[in-house]
N, C-alpha and C. Protein backbone atom coordinates (compact mmCIF):
# COMPACT_ATOMS: atom_id res chain seq x y z
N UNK A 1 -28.43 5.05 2.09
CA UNK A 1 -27.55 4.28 2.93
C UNK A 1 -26.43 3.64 2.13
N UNK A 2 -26.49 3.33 0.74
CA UNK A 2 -25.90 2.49 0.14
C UNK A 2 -24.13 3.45 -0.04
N UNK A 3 -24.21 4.80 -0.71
CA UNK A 3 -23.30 6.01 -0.40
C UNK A 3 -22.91 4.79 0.95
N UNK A 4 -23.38 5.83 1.67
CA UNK A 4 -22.98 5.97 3.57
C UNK A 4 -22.27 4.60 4.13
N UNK A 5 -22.84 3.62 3.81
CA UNK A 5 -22.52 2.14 4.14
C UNK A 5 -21.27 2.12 3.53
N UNK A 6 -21.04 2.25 2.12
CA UNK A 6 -19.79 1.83 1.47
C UNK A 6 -18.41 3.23 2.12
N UNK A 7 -18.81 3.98 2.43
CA UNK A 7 -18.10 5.04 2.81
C UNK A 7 -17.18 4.31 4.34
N UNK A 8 -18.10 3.89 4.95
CA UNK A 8 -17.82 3.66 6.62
C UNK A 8 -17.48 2.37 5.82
N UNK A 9 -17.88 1.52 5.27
CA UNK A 9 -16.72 0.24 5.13
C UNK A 9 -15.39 0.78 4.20
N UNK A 10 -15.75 1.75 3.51
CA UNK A 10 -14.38 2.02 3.43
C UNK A 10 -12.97 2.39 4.18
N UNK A 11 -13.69 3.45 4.53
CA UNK A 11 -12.85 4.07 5.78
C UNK A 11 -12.21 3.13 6.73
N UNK A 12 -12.97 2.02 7.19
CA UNK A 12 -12.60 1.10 8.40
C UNK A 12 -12.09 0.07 7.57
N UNK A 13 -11.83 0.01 6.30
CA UNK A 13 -10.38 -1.09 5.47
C UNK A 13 -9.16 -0.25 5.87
N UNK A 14 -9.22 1.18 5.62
CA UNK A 14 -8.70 1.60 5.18
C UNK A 14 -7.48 2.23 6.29
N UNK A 15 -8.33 2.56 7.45
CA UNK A 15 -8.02 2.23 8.54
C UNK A 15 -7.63 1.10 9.48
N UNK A 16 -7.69 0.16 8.46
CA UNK A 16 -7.18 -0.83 9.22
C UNK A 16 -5.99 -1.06 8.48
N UNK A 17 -5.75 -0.99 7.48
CA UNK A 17 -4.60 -1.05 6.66
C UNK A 17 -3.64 -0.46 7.17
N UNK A 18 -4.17 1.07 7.58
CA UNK A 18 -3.33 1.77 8.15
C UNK A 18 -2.31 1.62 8.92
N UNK A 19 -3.56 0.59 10.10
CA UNK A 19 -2.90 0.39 11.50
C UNK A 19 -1.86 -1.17 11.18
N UNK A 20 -2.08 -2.28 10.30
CA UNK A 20 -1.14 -3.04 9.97
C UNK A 20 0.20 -2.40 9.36
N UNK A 21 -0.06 -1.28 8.08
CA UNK A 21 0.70 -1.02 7.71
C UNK A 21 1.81 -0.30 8.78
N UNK A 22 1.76 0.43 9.78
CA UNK A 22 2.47 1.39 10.47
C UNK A 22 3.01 -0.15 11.61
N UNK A 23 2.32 -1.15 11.98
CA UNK A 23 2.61 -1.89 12.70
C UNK A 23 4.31 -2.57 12.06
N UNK A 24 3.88 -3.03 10.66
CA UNK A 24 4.52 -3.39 10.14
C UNK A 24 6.05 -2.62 9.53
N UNK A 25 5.52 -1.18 9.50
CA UNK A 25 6.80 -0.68 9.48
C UNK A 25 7.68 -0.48 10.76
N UNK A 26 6.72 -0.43 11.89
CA UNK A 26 7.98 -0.23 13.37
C UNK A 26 8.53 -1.73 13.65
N UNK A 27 7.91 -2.76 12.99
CA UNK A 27 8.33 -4.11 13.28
C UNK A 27 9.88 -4.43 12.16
N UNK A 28 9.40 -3.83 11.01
CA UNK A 28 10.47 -3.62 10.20
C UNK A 28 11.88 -2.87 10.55
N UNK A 29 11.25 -1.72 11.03
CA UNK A 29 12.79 -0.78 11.70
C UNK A 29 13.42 -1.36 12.61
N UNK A 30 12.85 -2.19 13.60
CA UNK A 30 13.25 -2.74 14.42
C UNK A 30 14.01 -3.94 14.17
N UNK A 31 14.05 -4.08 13.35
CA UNK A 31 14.28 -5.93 13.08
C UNK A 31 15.72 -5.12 12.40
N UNK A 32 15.22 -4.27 10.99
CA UNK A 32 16.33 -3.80 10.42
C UNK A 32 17.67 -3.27 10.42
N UNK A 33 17.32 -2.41 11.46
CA UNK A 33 17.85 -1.28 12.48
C UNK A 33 18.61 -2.08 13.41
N UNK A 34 17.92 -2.83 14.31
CA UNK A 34 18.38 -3.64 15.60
C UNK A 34 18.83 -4.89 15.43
N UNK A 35 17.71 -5.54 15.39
CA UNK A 35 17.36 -7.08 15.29
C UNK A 35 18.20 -7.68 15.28
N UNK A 36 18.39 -7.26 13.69
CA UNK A 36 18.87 -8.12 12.41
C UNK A 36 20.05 -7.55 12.16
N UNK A 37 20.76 -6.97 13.07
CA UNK A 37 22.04 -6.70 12.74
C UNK A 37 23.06 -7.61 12.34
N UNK A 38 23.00 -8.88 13.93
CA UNK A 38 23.89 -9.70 13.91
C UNK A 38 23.77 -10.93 12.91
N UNK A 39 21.99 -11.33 12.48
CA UNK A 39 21.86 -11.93 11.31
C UNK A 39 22.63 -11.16 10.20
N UNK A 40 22.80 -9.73 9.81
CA UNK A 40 23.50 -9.36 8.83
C UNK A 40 24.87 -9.75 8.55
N UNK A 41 25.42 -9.48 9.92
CA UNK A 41 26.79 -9.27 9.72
C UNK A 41 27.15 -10.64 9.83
N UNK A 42 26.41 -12.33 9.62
CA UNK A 42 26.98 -13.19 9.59
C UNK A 42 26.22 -14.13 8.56
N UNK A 43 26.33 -13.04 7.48
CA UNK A 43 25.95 -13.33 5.81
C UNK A 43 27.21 -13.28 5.27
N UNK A 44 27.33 -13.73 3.92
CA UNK A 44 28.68 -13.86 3.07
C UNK A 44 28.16 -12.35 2.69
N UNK A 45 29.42 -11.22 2.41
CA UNK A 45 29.52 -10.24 1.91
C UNK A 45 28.32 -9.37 0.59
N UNK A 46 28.39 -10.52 -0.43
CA UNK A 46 27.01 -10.08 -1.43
C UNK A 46 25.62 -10.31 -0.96
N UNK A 47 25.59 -11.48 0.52
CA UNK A 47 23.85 -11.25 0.79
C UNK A 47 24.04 -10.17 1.84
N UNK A 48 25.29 -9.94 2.53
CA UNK A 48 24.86 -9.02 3.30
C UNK A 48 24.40 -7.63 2.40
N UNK A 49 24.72 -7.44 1.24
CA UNK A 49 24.20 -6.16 0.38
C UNK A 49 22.97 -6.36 0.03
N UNK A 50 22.48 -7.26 -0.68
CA UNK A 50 21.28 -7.91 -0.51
C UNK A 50 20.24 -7.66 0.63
N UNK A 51 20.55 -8.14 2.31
CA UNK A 51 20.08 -7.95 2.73
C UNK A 51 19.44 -6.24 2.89
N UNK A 52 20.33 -5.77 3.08
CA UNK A 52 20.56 -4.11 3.39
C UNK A 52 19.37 -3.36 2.00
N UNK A 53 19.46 -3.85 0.79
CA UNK A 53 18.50 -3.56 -0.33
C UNK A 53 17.68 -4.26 -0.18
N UNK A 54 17.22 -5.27 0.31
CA UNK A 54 16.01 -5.47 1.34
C UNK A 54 15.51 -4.89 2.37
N UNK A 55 15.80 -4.33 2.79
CA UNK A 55 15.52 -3.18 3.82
C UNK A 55 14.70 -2.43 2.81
N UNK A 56 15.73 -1.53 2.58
CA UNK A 56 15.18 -0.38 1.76
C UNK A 56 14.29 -0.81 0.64
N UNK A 57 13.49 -1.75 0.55
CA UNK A 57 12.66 -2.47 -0.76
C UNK A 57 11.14 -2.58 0.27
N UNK A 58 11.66 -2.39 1.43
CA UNK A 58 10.55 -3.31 2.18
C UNK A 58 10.19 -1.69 2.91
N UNK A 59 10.84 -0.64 2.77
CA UNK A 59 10.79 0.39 3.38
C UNK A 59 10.04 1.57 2.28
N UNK A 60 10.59 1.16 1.01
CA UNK A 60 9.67 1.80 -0.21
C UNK A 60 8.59 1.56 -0.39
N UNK A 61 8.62 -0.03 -0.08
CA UNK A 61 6.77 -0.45 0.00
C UNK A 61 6.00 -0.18 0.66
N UNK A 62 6.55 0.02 2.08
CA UNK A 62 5.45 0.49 3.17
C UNK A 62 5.51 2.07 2.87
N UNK A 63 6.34 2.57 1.97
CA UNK A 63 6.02 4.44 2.41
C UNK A 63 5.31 4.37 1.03
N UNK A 64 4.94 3.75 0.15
CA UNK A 64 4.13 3.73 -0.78
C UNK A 64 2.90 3.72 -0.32
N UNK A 65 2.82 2.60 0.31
CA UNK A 65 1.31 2.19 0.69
C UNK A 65 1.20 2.92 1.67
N UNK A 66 1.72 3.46 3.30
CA UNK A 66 1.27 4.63 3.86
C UNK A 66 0.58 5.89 3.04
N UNK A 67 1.44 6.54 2.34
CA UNK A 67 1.11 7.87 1.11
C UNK A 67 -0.28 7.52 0.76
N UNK A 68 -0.67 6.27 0.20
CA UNK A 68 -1.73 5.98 -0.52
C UNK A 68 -3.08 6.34 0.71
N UNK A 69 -2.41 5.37 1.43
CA UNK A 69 -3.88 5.66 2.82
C UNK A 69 -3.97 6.62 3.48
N UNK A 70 -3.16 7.32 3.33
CA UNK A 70 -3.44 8.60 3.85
C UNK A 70 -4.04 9.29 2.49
N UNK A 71 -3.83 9.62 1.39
CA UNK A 71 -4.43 9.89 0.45
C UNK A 71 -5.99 9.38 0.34
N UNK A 72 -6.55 8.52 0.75
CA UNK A 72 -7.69 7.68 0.96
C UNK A 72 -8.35 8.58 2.18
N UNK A 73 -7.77 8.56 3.33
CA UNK A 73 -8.39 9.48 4.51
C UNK A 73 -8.60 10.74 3.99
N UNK A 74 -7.60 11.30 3.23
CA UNK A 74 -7.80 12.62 2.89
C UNK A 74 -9.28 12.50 2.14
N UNK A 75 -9.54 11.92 1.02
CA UNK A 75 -10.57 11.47 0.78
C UNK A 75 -11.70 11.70 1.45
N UNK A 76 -11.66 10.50 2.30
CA UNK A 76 -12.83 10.29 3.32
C UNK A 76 -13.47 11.48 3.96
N UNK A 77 -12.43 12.19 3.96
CA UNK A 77 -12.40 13.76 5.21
C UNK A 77 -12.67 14.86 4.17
N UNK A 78 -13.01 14.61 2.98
CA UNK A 78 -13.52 15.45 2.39
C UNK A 78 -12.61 16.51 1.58
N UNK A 79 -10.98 16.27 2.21
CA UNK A 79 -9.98 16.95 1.71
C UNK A 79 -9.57 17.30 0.00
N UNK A 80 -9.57 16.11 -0.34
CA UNK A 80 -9.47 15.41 -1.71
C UNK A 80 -10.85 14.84 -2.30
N UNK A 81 -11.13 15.02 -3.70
CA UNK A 81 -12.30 14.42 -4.16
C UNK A 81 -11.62 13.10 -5.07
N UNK A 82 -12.35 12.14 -4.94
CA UNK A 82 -12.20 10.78 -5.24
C UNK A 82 -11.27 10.88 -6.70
N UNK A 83 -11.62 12.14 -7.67
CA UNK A 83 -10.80 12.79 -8.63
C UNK A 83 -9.25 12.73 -8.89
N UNK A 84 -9.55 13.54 -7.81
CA UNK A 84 -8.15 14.38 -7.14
C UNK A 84 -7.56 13.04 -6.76
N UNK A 85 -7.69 11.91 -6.13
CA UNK A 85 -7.08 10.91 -5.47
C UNK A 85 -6.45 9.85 -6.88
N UNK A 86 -7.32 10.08 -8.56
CA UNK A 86 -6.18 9.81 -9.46
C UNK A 86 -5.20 10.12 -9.72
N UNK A 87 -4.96 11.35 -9.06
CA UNK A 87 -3.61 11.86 -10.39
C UNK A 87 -2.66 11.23 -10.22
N UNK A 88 -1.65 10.79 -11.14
CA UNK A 88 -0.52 10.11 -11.02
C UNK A 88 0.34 10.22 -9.80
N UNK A 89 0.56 11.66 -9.22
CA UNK A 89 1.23 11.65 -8.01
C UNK A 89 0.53 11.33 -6.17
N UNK A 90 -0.91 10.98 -6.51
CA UNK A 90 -1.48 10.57 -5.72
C UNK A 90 -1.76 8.69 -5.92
N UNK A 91 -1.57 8.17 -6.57
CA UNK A 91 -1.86 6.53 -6.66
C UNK A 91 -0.52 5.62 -5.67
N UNK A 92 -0.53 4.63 -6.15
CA UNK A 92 0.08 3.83 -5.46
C UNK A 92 1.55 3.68 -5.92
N UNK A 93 2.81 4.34 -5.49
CA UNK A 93 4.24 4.12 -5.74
C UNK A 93 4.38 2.72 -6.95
N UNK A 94 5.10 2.85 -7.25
CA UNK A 94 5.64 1.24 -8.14
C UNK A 94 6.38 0.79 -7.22
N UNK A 95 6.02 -0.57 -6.49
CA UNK A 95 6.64 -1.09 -5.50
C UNK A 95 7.81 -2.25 -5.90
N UNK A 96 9.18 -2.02 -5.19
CA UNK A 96 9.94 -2.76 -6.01
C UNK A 96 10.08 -4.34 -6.18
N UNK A 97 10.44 -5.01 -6.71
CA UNK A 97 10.38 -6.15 -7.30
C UNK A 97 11.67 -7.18 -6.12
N UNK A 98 11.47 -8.43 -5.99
CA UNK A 98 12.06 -9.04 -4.72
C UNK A 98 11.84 -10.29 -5.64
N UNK A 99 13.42 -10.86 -5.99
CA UNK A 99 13.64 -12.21 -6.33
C UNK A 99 13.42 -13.41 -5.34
N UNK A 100 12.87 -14.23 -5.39
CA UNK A 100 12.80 -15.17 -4.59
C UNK A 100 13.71 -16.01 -4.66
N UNK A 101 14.84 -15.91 -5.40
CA UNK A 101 16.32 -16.95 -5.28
C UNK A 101 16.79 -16.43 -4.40
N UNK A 102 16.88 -14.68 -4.32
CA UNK A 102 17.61 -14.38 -2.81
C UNK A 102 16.93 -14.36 -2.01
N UNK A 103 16.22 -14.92 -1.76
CA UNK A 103 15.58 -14.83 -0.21
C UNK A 103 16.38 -16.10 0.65
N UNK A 104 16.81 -17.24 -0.44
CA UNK A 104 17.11 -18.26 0.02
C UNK A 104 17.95 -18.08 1.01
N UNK A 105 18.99 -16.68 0.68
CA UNK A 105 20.07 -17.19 1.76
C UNK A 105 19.76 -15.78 3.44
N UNK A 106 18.49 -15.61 3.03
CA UNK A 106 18.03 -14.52 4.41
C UNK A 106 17.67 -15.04 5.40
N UNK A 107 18.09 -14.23 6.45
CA UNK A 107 17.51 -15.10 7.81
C UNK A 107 16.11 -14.78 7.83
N UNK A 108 15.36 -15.89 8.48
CA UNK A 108 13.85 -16.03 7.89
C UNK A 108 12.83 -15.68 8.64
N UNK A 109 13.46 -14.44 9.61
CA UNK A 109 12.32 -13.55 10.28
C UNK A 109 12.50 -11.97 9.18
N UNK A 110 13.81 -12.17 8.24
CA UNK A 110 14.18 -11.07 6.90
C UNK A 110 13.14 -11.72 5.99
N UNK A 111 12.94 -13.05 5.46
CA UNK A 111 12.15 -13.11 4.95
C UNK A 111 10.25 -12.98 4.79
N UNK A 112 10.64 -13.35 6.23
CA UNK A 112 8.93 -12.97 6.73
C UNK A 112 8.92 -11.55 6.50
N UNK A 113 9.50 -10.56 7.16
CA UNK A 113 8.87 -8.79 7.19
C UNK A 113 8.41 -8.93 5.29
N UNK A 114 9.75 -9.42 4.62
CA UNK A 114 9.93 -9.16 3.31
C UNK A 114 8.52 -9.75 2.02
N UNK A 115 8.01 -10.63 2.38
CA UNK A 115 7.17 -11.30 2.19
C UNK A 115 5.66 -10.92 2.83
N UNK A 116 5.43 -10.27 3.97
CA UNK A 116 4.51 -9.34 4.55
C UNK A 116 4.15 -8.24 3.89
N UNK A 117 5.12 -7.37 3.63
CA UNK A 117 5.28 -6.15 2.77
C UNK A 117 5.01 -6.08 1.56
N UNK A 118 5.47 -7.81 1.15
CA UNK A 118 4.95 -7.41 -0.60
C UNK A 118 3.44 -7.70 -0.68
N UNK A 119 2.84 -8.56 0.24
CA UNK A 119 1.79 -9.18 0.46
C UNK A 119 0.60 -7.46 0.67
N UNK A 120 0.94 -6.92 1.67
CA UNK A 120 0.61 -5.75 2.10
C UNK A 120 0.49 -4.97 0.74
N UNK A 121 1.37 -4.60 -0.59
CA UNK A 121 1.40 -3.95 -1.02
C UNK A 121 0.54 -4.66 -2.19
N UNK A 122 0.57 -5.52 -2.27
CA UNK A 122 -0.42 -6.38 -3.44
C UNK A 122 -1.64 -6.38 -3.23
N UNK A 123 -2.09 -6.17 -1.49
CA UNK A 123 -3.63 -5.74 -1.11
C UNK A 123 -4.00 -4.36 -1.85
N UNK A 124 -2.83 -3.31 -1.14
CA UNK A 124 -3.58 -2.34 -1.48
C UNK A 124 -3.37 -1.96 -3.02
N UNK A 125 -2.93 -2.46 -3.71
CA UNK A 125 -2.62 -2.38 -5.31
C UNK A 125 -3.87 -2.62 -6.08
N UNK A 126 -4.76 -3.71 -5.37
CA UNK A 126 -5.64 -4.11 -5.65
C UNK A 126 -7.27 -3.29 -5.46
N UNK A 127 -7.12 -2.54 -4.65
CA UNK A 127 -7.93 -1.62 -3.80
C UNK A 127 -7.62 -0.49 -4.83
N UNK A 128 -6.34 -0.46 -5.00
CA UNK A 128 -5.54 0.95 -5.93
C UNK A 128 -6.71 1.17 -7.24
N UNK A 129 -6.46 -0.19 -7.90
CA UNK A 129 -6.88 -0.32 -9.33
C UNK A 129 -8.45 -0.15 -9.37
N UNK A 130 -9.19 -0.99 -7.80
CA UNK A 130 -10.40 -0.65 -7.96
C UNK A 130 -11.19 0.18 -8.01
N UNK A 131 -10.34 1.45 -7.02
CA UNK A 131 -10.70 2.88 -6.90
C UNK A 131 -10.87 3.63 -8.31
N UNK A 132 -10.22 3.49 -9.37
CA UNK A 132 -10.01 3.94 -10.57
C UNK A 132 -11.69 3.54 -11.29
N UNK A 133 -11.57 1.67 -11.23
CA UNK A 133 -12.87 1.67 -11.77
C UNK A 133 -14.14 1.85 -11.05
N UNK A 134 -14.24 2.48 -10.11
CA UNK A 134 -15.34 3.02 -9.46
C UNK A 134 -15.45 4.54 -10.10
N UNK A 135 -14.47 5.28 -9.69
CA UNK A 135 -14.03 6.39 -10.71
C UNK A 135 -14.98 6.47 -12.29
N UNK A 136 -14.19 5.48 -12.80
CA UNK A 136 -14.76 5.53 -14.61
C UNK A 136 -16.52 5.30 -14.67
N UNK A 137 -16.81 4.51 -13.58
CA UNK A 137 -18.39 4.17 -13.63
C UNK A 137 -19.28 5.25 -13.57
N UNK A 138 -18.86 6.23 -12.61
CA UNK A 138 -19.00 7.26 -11.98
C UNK A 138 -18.25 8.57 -13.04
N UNK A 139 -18.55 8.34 -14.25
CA UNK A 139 -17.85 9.98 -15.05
C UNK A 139 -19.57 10.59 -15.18
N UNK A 140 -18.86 11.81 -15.66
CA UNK A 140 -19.15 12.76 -15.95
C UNK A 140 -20.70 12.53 -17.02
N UNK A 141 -20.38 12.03 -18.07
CA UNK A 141 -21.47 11.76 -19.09
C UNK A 141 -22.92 11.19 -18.42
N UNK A 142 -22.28 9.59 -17.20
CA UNK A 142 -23.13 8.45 -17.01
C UNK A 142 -23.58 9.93 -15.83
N UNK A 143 -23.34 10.47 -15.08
CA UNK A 143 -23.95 11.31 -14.15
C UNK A 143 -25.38 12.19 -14.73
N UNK A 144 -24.47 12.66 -16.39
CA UNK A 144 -25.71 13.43 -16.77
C UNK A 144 -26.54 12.84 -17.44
N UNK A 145 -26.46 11.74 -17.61
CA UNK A 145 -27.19 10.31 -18.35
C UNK A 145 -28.50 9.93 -17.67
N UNK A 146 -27.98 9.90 -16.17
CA UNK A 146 -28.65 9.77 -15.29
C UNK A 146 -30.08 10.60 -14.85
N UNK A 147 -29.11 11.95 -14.93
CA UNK A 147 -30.22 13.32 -14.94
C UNK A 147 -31.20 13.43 -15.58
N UNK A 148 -30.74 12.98 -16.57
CA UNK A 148 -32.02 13.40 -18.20
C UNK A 148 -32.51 12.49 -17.53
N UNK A 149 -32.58 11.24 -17.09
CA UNK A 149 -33.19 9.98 -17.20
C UNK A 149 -34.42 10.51 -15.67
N UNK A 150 -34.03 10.41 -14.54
CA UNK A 150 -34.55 11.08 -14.12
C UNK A 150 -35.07 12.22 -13.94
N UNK A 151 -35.40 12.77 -14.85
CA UNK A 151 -35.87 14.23 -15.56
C UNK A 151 -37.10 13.49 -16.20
N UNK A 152 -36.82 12.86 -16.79
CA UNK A 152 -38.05 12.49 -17.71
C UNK A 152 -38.51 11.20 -16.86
C-alpha cells in the first residue's frame, strides 16, 4: 500500500496543481489581454514596458510549471519512468526573476496574478527538487543492495 498510497497522493497534488495552475493562467490572459489594458495604458511609458514583461514573466512561469505536470502525469500513466522525468529537458523551466521595486508602480490586481505565479512556481520547484531525491534513494546499487539482502 505504501507504493500505491504515495502514488494516488501524488497524482491528486499533482492534479490539483494542474487545475490551479491552468485556472491561473486563463485568469492571467484575461486580465493581460483584456483587463488590464486600460490599467496599462495609464502607466508612465517605462512601467508600461515593465508591465507588458510582466506578462510574459508570469506566462513563462505558468508554461514551465504546466510542462512539468504534465510530465508528472505522463509519469503517473506509466508513459515516462520516474528516470526519464530527470532529464534536463523534462524538469522544471528556470523561472524568471521579478524585482519587487517594480511592482511598486503596478496596478495591484498586476501584482497579485504576478505574485501568485511566482508563489505557484516556488511550490512546484520544491516538489521539482524532491522528485530528484526520491530518485537518488531509489538508484540502482541501493535496489541491488536490497536484493542480496533479501536473498540472504
Amino acid at each position: 500500500m505504501g507504493k500505491q498510497g504515495t502514488s494516488t497522493i501524488h497524482r491528486r497534488l499533482i492534479d490539483s496543481l494542474y487545475v490551479e495552475a491552468m485556472l491561473l493562467a486563463d485568469e492571467a490572459r484575461a486580465y493581460f489581454d483584456e483587463l488590464g489594458r486600460d490599467e496599462r495604458e495609464a502607466l508612465e511609458a517605462l512601467n508600461r514596458v515593465a508591465f507588458s514583461c510582466e506578462s510574459l514573466k508570469v506566462t513563462t512561469r505558468l508554461m514551465h510549471i504546466i510542462a512539468w505536470l504534465l510530465t508528472q502525469r505522463a509519469v503517473d500513466a506509466g508513459e515516462l519512468t520516474p528516470g526519464d522525468a530527470l532529464s534536463p529537458s523534462r524538469r522544471l523551466g528556470d523561472g524568471p526573476e521579478t524585482e519587487d521595486a517594480l511592482l511598486s508602480a503596478m496596478p495591484e490586481h498586476a501584482v497579485s496574478i504576478i505574485h501568485t505565479s511566482i508563489d505557484l512556481y516556488r511550490r512546484v520547484a520544491r516538489l521539482d527538487e524532491s522528485l530528484e531525491e526520491q530518485v537518488v534513494v531509489q538508484s540502482p546499487a541501493r535496489s541491488m543492495m536490497d536484493r542480496l539482502a533479501a536473498a540472504f
